[in-house]
C-alpha atoms as a PDB file:
ATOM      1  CA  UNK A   1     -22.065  11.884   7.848  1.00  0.00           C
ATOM      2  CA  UNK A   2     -19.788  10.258  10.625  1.00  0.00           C
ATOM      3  CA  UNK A   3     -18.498  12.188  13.516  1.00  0.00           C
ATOM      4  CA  UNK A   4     -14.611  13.007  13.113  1.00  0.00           C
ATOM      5  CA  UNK A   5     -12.287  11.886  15.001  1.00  0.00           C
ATOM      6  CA  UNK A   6      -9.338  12.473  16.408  1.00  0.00           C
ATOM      7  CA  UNK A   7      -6.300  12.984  14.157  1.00  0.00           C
ATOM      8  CA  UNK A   8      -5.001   9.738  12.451  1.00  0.00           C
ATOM      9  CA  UNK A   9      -2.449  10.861   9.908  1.00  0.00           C
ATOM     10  CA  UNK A  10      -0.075  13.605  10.109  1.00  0.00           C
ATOM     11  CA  UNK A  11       2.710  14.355   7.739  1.00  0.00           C
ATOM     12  CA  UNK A  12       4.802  17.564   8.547  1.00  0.00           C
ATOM     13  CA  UNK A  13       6.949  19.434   6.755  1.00  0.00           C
ATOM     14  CA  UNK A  14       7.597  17.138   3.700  1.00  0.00           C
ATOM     15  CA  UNK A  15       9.831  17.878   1.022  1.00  0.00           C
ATOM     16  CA  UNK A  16      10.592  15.507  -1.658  1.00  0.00           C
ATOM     17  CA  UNK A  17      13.672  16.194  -4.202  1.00  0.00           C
ATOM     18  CA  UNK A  18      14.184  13.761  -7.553  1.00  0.00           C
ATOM     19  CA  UNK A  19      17.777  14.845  -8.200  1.00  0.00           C
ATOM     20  CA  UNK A  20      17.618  18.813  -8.270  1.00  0.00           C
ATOM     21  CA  UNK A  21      14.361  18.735  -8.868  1.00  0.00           C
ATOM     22  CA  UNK A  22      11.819  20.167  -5.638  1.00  0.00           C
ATOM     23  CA  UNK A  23       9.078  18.473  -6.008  1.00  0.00           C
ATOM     24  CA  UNK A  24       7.249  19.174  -2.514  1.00  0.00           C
ATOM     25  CA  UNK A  25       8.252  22.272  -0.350  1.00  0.00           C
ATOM     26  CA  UNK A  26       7.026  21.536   3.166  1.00  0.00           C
ATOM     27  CA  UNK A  27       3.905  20.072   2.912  1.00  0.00           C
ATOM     28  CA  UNK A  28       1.947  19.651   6.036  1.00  0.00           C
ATOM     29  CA  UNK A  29      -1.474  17.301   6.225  1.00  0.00           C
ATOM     30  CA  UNK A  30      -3.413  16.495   9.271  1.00  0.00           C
ATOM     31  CA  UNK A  31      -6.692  13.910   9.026  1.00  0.00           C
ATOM     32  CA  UNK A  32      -8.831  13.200  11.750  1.00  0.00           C
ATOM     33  CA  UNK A  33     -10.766   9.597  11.632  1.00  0.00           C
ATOM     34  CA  UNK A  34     -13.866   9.445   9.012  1.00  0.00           C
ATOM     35  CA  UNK A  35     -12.949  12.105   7.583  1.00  0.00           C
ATOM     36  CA  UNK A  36     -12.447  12.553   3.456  1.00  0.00           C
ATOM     37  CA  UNK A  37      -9.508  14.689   2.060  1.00  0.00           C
ATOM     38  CA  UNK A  38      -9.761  15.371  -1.654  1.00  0.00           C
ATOM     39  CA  UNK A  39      -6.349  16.791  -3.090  1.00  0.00           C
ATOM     40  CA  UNK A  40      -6.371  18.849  -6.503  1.00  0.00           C
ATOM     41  CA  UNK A  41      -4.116  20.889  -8.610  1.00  0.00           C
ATOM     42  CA  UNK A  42      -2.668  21.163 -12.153  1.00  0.00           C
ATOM     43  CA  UNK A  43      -0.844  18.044 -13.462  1.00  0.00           C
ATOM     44  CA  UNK A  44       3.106  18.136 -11.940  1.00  0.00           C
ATOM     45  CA  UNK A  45       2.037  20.381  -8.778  1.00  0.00           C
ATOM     46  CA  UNK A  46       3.540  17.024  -6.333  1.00  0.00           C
ATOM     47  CA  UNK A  47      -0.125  15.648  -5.633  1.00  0.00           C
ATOM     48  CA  UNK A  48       0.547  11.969  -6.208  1.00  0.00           C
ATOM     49  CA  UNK A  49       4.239  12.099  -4.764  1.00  0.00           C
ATOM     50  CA  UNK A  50       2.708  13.462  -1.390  1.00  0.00           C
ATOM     51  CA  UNK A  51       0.525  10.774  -1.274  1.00  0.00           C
ATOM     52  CA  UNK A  52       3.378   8.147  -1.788  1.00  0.00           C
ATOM     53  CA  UNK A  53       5.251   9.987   0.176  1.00  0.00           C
ATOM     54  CA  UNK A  54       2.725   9.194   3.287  1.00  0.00           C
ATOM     55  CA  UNK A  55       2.839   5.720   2.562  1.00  0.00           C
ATOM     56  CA  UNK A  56       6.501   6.204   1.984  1.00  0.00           C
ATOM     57  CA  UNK A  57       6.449   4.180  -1.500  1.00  0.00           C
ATOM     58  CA  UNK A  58       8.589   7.432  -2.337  1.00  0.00           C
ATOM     59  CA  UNK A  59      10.262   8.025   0.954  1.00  0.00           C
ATOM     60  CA  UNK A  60       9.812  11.972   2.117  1.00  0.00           C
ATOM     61  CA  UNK A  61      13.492  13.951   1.752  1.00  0.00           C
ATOM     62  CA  UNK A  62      12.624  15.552   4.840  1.00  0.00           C
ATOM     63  CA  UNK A  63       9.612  15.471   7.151  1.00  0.00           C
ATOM     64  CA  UNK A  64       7.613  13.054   9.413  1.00  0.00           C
ATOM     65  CA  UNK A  65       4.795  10.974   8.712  1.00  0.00           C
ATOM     66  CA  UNK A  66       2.746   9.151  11.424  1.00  0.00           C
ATOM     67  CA  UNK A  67      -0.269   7.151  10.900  1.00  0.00           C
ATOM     68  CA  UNK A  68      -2.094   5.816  13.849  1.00  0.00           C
ATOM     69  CA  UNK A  69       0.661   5.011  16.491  1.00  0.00           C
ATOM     70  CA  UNK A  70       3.339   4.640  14.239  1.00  0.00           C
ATOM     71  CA  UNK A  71       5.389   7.522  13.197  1.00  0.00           C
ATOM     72  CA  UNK A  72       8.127   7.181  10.531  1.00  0.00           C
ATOM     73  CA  UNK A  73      10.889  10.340  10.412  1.00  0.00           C
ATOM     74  CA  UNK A  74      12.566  10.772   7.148  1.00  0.00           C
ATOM     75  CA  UNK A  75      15.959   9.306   6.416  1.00  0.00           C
ATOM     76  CA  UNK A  76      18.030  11.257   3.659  1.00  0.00           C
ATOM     77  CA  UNK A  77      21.321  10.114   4.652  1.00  0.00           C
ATOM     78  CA  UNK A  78      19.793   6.224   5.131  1.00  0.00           C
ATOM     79  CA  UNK A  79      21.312   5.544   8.256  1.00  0.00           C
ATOM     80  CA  UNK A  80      17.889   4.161   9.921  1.00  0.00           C
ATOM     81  CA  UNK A  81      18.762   0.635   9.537  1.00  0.00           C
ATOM     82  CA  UNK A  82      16.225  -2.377  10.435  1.00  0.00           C
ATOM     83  CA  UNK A  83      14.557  -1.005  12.881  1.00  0.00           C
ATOM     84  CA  UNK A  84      13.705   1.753  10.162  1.00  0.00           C
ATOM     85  CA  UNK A  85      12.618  -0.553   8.057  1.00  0.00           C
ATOM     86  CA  UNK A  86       9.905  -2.622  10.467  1.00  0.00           C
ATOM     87  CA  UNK A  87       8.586   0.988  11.422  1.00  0.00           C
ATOM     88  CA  UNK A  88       7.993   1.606   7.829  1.00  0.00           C
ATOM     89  CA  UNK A  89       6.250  -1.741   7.390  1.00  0.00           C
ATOM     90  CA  UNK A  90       4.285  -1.250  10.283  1.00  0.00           C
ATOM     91  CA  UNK A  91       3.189   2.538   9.061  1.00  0.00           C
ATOM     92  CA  UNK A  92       2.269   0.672   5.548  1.00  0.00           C
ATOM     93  CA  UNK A  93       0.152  -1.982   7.299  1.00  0.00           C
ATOM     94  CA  UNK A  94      -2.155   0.689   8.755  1.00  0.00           C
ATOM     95  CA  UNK A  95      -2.867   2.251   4.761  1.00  0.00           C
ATOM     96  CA  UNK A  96      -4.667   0.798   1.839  1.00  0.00           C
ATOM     97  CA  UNK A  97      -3.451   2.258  -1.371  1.00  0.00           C
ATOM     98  CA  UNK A  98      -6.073   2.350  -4.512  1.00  0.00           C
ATOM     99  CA  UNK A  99      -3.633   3.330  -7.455  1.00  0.00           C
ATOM    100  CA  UNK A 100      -4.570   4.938 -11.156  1.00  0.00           C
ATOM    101  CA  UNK A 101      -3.652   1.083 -13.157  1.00  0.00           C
ATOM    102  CA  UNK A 102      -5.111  -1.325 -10.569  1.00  0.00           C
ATOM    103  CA  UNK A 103      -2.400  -3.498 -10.091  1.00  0.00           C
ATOM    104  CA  UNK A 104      -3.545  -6.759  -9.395  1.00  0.00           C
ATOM    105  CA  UNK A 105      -2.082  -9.915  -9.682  1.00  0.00           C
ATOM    106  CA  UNK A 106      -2.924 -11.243 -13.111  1.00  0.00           C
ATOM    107  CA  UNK A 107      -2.439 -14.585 -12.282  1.00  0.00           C
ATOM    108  CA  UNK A 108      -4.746 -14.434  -8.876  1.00  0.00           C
ATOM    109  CA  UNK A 109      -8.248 -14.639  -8.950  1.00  0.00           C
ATOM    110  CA  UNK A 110     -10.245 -11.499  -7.427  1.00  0.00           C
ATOM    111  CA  UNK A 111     -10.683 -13.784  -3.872  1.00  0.00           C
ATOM    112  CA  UNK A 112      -7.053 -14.390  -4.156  1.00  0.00           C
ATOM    113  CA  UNK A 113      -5.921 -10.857  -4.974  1.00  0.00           C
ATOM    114  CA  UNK A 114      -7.918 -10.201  -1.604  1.00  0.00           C
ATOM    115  CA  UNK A 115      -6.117 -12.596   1.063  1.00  0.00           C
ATOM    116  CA  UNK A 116      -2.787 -12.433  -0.203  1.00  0.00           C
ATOM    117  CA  UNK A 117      -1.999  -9.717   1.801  1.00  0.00           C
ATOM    118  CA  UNK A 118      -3.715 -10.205   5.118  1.00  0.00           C
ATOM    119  CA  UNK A 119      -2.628 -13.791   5.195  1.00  0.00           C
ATOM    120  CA  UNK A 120       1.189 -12.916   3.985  1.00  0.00           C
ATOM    121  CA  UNK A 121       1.376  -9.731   6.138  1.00  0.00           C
ATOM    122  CA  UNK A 122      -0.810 -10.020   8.648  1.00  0.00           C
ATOM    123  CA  UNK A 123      -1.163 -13.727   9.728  1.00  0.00           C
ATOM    124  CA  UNK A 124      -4.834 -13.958   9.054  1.00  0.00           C
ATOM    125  CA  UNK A 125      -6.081 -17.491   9.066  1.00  0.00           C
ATOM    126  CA  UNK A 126      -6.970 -17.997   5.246  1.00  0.00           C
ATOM    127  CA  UNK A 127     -10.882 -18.859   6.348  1.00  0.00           C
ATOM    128  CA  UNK A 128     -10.884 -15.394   8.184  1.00  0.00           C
ATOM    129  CA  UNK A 129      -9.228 -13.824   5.223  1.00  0.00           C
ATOM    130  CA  UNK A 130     -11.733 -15.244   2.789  1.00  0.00           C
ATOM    131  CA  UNK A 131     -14.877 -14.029   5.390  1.00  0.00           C
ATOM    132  CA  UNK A 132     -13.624 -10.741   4.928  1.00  0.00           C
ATOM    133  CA  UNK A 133     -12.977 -10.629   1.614  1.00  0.00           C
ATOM    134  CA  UNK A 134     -16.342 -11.691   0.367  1.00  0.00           C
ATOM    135  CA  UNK A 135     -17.617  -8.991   3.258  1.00  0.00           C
ATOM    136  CA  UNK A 136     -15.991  -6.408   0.929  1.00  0.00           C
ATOM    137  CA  UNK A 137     -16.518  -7.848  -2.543  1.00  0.00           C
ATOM    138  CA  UNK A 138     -19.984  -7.844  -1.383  1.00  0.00           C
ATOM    139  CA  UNK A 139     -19.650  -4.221  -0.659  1.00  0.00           C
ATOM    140  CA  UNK A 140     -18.114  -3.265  -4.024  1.00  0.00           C
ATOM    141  CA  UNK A 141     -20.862  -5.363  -5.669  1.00  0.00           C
ATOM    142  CA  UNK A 142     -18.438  -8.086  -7.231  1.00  0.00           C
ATOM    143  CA  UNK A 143     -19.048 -11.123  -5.326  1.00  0.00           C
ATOM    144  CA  UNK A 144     -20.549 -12.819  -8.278  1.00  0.00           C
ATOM    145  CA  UNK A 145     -16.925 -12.180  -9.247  1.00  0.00           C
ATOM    146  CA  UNK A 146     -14.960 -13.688  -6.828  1.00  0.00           C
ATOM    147  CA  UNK A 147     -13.430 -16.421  -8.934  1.00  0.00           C
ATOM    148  CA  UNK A 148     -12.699 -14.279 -12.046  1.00  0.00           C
ATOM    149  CA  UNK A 149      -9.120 -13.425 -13.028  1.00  0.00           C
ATOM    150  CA  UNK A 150      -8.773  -9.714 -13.903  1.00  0.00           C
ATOM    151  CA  UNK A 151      -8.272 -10.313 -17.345  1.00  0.00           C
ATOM    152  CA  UNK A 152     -11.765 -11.354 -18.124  1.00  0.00           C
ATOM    153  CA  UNK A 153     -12.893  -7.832 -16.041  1.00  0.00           C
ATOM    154  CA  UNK A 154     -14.135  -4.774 -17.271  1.00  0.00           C
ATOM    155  CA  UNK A 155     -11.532  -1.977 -16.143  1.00  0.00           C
ATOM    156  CA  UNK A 156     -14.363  -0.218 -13.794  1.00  0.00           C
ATOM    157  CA  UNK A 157     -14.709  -4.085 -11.885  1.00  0.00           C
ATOM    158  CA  UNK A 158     -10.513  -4.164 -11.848  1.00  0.00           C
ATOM    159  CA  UNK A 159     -10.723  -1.003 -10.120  1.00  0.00           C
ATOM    160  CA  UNK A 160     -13.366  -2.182  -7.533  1.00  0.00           C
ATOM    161  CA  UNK A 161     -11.701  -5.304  -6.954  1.00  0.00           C
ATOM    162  CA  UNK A 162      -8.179  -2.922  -5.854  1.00  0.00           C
ATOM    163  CA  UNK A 163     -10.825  -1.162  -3.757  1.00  0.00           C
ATOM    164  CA  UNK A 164     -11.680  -4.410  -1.898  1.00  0.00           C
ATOM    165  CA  UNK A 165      -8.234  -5.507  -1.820  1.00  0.00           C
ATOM    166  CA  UNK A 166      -7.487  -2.546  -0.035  1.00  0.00           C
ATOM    167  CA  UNK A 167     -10.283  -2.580   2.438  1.00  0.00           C
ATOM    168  CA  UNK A 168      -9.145  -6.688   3.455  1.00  0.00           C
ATOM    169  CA  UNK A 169      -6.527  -5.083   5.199  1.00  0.00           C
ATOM    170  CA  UNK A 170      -8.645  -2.994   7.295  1.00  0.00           C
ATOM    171  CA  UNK A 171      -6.438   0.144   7.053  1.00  0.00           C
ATOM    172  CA  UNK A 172      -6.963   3.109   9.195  1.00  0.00           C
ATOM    173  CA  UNK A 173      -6.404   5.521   6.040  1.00  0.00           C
ATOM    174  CA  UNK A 174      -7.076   4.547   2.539  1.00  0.00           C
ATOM    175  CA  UNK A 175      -5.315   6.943  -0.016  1.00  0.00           C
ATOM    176  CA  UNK A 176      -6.457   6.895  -3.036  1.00  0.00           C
ATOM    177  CA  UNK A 177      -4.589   7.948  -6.723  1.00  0.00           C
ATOM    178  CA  UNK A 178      -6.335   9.080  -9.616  1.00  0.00           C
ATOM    179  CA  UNK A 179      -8.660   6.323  -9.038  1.00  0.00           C
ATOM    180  CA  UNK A 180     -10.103   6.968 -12.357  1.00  0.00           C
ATOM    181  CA  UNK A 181      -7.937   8.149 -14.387  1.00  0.00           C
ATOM    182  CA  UNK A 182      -7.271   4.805 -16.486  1.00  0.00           C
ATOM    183  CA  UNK A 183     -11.598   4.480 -16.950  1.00  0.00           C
ATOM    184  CA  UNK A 184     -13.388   4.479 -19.961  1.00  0.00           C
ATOM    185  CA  UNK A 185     -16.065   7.417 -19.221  1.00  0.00           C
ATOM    186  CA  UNK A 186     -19.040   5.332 -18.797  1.00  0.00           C
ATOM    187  CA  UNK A 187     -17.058   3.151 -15.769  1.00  0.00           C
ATOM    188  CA  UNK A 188     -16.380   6.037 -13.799  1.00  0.00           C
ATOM    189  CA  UNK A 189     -19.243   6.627 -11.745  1.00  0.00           C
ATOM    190  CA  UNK A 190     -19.410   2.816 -11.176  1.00  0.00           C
ATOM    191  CA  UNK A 191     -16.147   3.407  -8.969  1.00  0.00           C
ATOM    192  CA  UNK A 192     -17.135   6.757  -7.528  1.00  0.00           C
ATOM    193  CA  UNK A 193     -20.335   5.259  -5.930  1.00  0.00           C
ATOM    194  CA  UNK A 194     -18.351   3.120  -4.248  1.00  0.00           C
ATOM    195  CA  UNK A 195     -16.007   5.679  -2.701  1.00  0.00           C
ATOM    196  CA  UNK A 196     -19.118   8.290  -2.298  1.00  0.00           C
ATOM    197  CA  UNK A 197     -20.558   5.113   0.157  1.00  0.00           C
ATOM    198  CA  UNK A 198     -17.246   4.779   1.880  1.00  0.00           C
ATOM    199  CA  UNK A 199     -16.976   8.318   2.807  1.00  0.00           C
ATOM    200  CA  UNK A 200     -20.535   8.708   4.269  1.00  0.00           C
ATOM    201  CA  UNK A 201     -19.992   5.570   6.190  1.00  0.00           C
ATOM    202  CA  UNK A 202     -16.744   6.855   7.963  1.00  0.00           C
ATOM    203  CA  UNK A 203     -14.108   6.001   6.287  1.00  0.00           C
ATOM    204  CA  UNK A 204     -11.284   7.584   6.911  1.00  0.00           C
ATOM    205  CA  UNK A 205     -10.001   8.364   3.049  1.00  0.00           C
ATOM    206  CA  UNK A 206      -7.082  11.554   0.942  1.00  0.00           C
ATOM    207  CA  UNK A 207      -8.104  11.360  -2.567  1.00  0.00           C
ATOM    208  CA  UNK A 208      -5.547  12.901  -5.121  1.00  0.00           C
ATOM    209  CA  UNK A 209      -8.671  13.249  -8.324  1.00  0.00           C
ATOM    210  CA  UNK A 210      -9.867  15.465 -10.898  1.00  0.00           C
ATOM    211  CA  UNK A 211     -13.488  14.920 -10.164  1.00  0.00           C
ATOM    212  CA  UNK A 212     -14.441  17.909  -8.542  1.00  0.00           C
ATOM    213  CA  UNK A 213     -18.163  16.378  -8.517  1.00  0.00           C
ATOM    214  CA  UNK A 214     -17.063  13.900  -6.076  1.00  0.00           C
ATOM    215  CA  UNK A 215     -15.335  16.285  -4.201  1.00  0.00           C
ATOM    216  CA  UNK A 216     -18.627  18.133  -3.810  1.00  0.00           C
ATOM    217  CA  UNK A 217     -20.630  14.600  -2.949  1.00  0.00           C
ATOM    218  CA  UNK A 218     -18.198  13.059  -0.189  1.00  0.00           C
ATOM    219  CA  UNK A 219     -15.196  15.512   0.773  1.00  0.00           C
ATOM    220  CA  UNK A 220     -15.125  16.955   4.736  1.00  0.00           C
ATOM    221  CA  UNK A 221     -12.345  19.313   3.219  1.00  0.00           C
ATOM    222  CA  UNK A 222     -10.510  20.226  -0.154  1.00  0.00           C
ATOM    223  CA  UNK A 223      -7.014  20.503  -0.322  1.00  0.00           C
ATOM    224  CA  UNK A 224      -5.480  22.784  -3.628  1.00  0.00           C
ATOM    225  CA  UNK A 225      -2.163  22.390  -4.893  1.00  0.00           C
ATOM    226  CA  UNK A 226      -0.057  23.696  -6.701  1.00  0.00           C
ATOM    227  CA  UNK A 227       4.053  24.044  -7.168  1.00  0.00           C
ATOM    228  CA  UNK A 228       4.586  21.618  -4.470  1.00  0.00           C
ATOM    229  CA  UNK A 229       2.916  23.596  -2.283  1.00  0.00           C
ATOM    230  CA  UNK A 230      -0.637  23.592  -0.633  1.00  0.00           C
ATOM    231  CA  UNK A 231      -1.823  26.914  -1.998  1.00  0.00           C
ATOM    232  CA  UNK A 232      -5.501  26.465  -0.436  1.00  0.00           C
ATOM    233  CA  UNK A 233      -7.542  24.293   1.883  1.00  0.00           C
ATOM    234  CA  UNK A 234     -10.803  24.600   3.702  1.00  0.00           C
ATOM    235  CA  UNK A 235     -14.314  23.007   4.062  1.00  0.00           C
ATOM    236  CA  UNK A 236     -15.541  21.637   0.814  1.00  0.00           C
ATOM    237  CA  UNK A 237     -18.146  24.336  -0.268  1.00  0.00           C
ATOM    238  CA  UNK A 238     -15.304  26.726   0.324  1.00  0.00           C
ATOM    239  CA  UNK A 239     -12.958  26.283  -1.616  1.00  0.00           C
ATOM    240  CA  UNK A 240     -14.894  25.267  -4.472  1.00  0.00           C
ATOM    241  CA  UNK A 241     -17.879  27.976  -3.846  1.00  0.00           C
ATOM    242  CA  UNK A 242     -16.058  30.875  -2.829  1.00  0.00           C
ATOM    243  CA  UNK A 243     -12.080  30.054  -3.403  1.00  0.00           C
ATOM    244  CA  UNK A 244      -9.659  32.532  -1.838  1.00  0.00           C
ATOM    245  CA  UNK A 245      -6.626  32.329  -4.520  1.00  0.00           C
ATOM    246  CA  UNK A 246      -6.731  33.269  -7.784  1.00  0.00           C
ATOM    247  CA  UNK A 247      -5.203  29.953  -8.711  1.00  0.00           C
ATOM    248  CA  UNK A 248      -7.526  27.949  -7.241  1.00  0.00           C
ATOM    249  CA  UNK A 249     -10.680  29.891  -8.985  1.00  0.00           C
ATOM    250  CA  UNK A 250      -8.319  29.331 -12.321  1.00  0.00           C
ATOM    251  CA  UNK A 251      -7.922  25.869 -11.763  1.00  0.00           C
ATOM    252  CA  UNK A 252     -11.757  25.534 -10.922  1.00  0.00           C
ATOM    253  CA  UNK A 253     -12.884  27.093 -14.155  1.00  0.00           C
ATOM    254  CA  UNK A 254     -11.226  24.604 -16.245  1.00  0.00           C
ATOM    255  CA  UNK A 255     -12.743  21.644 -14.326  1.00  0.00           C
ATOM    256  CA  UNK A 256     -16.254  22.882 -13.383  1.00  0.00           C
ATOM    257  CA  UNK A 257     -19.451  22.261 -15.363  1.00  0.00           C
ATOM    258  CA  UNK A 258     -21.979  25.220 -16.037  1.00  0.00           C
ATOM    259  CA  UNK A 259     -24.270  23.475 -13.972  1.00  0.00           C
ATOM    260  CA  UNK A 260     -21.980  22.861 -10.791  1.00  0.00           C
ATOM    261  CA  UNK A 261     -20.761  26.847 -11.102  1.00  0.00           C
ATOM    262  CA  UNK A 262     -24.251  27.702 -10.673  1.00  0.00           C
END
C-alpha cells in the first residue's frame, strides 16, 4: 500500500435538513492522500447525502467542506453570491464522482464521455484530453471500447467507463456511490477490481457500499453509520473484526458471509 498523506478533504460539522427532516447531525470526515474510506450503514442512515454533501451536489445546511486548497463554508441563508459559486466550482473540479446509474451521455461515445469535461472545464487541449483518456480506458480495460456508445455496453463496462470519466479529470478525491448497486451479480467484481487496483496504487478514494468484502480488500479505515450520525470508525480489521457498538456488530451480521466471520 501507498504511504498516506497529509489530509486532503475535511468536512466538519455537517448537517443536512430536507424540510424538517435531519438527515445528517454533525458529521465530521478527515482523509489524508492515498488513503481509502469505505462508509456503511443501514439504508436512510445519510450515507449518500454526506457524500453529495462534500461535493456539494446537495449543499451542507451547516458545516465546511475543503478539498485540497479550496474550502467551501455552508450557505443556508444563500447570501454567498458569485464568488460562492466559483469556490464551489473550483472545490468540484478537484473530485470525481462515480454514481449508482452511471450517467453518461447517451449520445457520446465512451472517448467522448471522457474529454467533455476536461476540455469544457478545464481547458485541456482535445489531443491531451484524448491521451489521457485512452491512459485510463486502458486502465479500466475498455480501450477496445473507446468508440462504443453506452447503449451497446454491458452495465459492468457503463460503470467502468464513469470510472474513467472520472479519473480524466485527475481529481484529488474520487467519491464513490453505491458503485454497484445497479449490477447484475456476475458484473460486480468486474468493477470492484478496478477500484481494489486504485486503492493499492494510492488513490485517494470515500466509498459509500455494501460490499463489506471490498472493504476488507482495499479500505485504510471503515466508517459506520447510522441515524445521520457516524456511530463507529477505525482501521479496517477493526471495525469489522472486533466492532465496538452493538449496531455496528448488528449491521455486520446481516452483511457478512460465514466464511468472512471466520
Amino acid at each position: 500500500m501507498v504511504a498516506l498523506g497529509e489530509s486532503v478533504l475535511e468536512a466538519v460539522g455537517i448537517e443536512k435538513y430536507f424540510g424538517a427532516s435531519h438527515v445528517l447531525r454533525g458529521v465530521d470526515l478527515a482523509v489524508r492522500q492515498h488513503e481509502t474510506v469505505v462508509v456503511i450503514g443501514p439504508s436512510g442512515s445519510g450515507k449518500t447525502t454526506f457524500l453529495r454533501c462534500l461535493n456539494h451536489l446537495s449543499p451542507p445546511t451547516l458545516g465546511s467542506v475543503r478539498i485540497g486548497d479550496v474550502t467551501v463554508d455552508a450557505d443556508p441563508l444563500g447570501q454567498g453570491g458569485r464568488e460562492r459559486q466559483a469556490r464551489v466550482r473550483r472545490l468540484r473540479q478537484r473530485v470525481g464522482m462515480v454514481f449508482q446509474e452511471f450517467n453518461l451521455f447517451p449520445h457520446m461515445t465512451v472517448l467522448e464521455n471522457c474529454i467533455e469535461a476536461p476540455m469544457s472545464v478545464k481547458g485541456t487541449p482535445r489531443s491531451d484530453a484524448i491521451a489521457v483518456a485512452e491512459r485510463y480506458l486502458e486502465k479500466v480495460q475498455l480501450i477496445d471500447k473507446r468508440d462504443e456508445y453506452p447503449a451497446r455496453m454491458s452495465s459492468g463496462q457503463k460503470q467502468r467507463a464513469a470510472i474513467a470519466r472520472a479519473l480524466c479529470m485527475e481529481p484529488e478525491v474520487m467519491l464513490f456511490d453505491e458503485p454497484t448497486s445497479a449490477l447484475d451479480a456476475e458484473l460486480i467484481g468486474e468493477v470492484l477490481r478496478v477500484m481494489e487496483e486504485l486503492a493499492h496504487e494510492g488513490a485517494t478514494m470515500v466509498v459509500v457500499t455494501h460490499q463489506i468484502l471490498f472493504a476488507r480488500a482495499a479500505a485504510d479505515r471503515v466508517i459506520f453509520m447510522q441515524h445521520g450520525l457516524i456511530v463507529e470508525e477505525g482501521e479496517t480489521d477493526e471495525v469489522l473484526r472486533d466492532p465496538r457498538e452493538d449496531a455496528t456488530r448488528q449491521f455486520l451480521r446481516r452483511y457478512l458471509s460465514d466464511s468472512f466471520q471466520s
